[in-house]
Protein backbone atom coordinates (compact mmCIF):
# COMPACT_ATOMS: atom_id res chain seq x y z
CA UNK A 1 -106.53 57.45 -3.43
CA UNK A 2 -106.45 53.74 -3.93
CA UNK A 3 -104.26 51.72 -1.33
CA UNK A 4 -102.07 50.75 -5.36
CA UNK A 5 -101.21 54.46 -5.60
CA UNK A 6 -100.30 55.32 -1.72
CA UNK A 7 -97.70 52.57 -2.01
CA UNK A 8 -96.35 53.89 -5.11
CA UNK A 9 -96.61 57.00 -3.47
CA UNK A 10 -94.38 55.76 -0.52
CA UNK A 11 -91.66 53.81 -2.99
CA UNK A 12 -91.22 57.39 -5.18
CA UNK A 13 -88.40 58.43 -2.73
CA UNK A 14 -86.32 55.23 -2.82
CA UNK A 15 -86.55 55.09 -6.65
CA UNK A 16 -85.53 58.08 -7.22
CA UNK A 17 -82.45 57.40 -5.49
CA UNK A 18 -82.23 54.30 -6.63
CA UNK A 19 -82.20 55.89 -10.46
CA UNK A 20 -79.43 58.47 -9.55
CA UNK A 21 -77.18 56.45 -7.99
CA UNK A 22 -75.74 53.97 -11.06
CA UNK A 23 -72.21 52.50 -10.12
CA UNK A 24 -69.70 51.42 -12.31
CA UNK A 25 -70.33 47.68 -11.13
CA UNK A 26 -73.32 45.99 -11.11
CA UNK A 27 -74.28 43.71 -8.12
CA UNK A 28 -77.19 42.44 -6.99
CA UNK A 29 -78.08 42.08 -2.59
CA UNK A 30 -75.87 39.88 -0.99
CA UNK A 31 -76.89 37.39 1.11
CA UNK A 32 -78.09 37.62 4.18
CA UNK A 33 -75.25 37.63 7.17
CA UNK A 34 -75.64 36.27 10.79
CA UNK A 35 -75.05 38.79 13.97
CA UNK A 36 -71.27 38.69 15.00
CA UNK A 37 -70.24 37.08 11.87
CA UNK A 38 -67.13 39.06 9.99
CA UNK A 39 -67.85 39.09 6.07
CA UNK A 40 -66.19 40.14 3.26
CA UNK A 41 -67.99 42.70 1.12
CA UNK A 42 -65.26 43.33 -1.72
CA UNK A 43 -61.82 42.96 -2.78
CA UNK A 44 -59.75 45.46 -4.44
CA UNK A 45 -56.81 43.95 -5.70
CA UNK A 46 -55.22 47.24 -6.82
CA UNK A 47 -55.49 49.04 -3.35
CA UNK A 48 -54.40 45.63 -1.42
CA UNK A 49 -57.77 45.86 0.45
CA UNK A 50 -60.13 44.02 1.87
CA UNK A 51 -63.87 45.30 2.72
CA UNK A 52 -65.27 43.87 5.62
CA UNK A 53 -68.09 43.86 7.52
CA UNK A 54 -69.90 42.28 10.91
CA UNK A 55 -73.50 43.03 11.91
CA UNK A 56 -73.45 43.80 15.72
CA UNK A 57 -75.98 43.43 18.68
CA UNK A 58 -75.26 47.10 19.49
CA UNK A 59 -78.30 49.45 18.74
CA UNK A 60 -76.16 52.28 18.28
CA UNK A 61 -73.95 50.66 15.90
CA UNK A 62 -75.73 47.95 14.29
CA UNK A 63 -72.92 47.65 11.39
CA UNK A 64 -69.11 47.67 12.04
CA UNK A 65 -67.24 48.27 8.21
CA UNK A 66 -63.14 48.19 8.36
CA UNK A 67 -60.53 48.19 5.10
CA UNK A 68 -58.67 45.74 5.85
CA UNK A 69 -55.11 45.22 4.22
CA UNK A 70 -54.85 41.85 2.52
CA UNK A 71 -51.33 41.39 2.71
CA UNK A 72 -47.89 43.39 3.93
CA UNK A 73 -46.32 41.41 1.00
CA UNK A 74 -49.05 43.11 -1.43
CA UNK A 75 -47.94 46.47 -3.91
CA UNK A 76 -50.59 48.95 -3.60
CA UNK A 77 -50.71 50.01 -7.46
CA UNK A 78 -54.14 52.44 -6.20
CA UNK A 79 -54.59 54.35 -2.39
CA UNK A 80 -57.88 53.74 -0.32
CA UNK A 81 -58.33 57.01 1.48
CA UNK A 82 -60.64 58.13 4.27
CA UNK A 83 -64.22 59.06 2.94
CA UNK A 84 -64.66 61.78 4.74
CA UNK A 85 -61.48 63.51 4.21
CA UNK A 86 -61.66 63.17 0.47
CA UNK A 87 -65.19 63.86 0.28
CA UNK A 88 -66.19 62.11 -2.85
CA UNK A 89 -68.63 63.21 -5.75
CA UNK A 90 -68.84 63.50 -9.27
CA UNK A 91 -68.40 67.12 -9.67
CA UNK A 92 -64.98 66.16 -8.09
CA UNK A 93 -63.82 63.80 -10.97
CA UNK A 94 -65.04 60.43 -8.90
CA UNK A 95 -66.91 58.08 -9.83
CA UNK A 96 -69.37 55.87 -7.67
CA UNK A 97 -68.01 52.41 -8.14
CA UNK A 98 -69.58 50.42 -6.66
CA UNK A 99 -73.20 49.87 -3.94
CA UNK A 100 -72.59 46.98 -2.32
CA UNK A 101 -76.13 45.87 0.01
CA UNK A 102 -76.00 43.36 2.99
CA UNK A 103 -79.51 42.22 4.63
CA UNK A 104 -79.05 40.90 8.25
CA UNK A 105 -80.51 37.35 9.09
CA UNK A 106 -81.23 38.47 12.64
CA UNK A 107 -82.86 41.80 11.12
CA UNK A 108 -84.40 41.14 7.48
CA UNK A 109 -85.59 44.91 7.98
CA UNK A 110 -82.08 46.21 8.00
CA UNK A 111 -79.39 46.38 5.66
CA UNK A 112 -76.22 47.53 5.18
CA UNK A 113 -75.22 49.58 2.14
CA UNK A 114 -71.19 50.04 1.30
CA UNK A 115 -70.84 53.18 -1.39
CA UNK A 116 -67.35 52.42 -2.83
CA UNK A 117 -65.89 55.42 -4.97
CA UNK A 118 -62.93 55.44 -7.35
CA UNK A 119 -60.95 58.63 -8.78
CA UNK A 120 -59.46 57.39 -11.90
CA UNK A 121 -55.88 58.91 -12.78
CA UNK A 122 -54.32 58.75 -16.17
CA UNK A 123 -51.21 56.63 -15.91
CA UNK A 124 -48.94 56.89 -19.37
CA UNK A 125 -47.01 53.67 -19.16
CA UNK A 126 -43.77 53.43 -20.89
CA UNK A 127 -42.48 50.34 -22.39
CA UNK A 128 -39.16 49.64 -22.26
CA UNK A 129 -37.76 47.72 -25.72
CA UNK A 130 -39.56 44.05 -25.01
CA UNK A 131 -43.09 45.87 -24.68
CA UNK A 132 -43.10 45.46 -20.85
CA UNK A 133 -43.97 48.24 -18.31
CA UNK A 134 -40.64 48.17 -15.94
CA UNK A 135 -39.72 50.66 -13.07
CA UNK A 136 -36.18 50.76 -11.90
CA UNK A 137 -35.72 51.38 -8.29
CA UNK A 138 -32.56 53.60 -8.55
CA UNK A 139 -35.21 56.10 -11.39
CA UNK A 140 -37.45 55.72 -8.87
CA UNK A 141 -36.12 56.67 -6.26
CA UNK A 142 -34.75 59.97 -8.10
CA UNK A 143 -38.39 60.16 -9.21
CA UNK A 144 -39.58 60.61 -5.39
CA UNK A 145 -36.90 62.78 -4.22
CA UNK A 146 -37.59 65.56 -6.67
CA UNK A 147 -41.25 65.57 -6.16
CA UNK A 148 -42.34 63.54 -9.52
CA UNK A 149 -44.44 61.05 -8.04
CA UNK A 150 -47.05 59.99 -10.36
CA UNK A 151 -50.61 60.47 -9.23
CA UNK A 152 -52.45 57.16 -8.96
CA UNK A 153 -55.95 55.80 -8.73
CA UNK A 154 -57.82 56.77 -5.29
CA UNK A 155 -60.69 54.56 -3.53
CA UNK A 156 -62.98 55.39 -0.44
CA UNK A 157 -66.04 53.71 0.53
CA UNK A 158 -68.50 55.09 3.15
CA UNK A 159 -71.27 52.86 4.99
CA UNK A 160 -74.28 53.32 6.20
CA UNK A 161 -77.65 51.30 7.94
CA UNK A 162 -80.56 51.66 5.59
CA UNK A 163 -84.22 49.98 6.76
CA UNK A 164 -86.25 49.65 10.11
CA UNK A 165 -84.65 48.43 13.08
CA UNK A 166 -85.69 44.90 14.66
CA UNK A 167 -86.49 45.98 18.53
């Protein structure tokens, strides 16, 4: 085999990942982020969350990845959930959102790769007489005491280290 077709060869696997995995958003590699230095990855408004990240010295966690909440003030109109708990996939009505990729300056190797995943709920939203979308707190807190909570929009993201290691 010619040295064209081993390296075509090599890049099958990560295209074919690459192929499956279409988000919602498109995004292209972020830039590269210096050791120690806490980024944000993503905002979502709707969740009042932050994603953040900070590449690390430590070998056995090169990445650190926290939701952060943006504000206390902010009205969480979706929930972000923990990934593992929820255990997103497709064949569970999710849908991946977003792939969000983060090269290290002190590693160009390495990267970090954020998998954000949404579960979309259908929200009916009644309009009162002027055409606006109003809850009452006295309906809603009848609402919550007998158990009619509506469902609303989930979010969990799950993070991993993709590339070689810098020694």
């Amino acid at each position: 085999m010619s040295p064209r077709h081993l390296i075509l060869l090599a890049l099958l696997p990560a295209l074919a990942a690459t192929a499956a995995e279409t988000p919602e958003r498109q995004r292209p590699v972020g830039a590269a982020q210096a050791v120690n230095v806490t980024h944000t990855l993503r905002q979502i408004p709707e969740a009042c969350a932050r994603l953040e990240g900070t590449f690390t010295v430590d070998a056995a966690q090169p990445y650190r990845f926290v939701v952060a909440r943006t504000s206390e003030q902010c009205q969480p109109r979706a929930k972000f959930v923990d990934f593992d708990k929820a255990q997103p996939s497709e064949a569970k009505g999710w849908k991946l959102n977003d792939v969000i990729r983060v090269p290290s300056a002190a590693c160009p190797t390495q990267q970090a790769v954020v998998r954000v995943w949404r579960l979309p709920m259908e929200q009916k939203l009644q309009l009162d007489g002027q055409g606006q979308s109003r809850i009452y707190l006295e309906d809603a807190k009848k609402q919550a005491a007998a158990g009619q909570i509506a469902e609303i929009p989930m979010f969990a993201a799950k993070m991993t280290v993709e590339g070689k290691a810098c020694p």
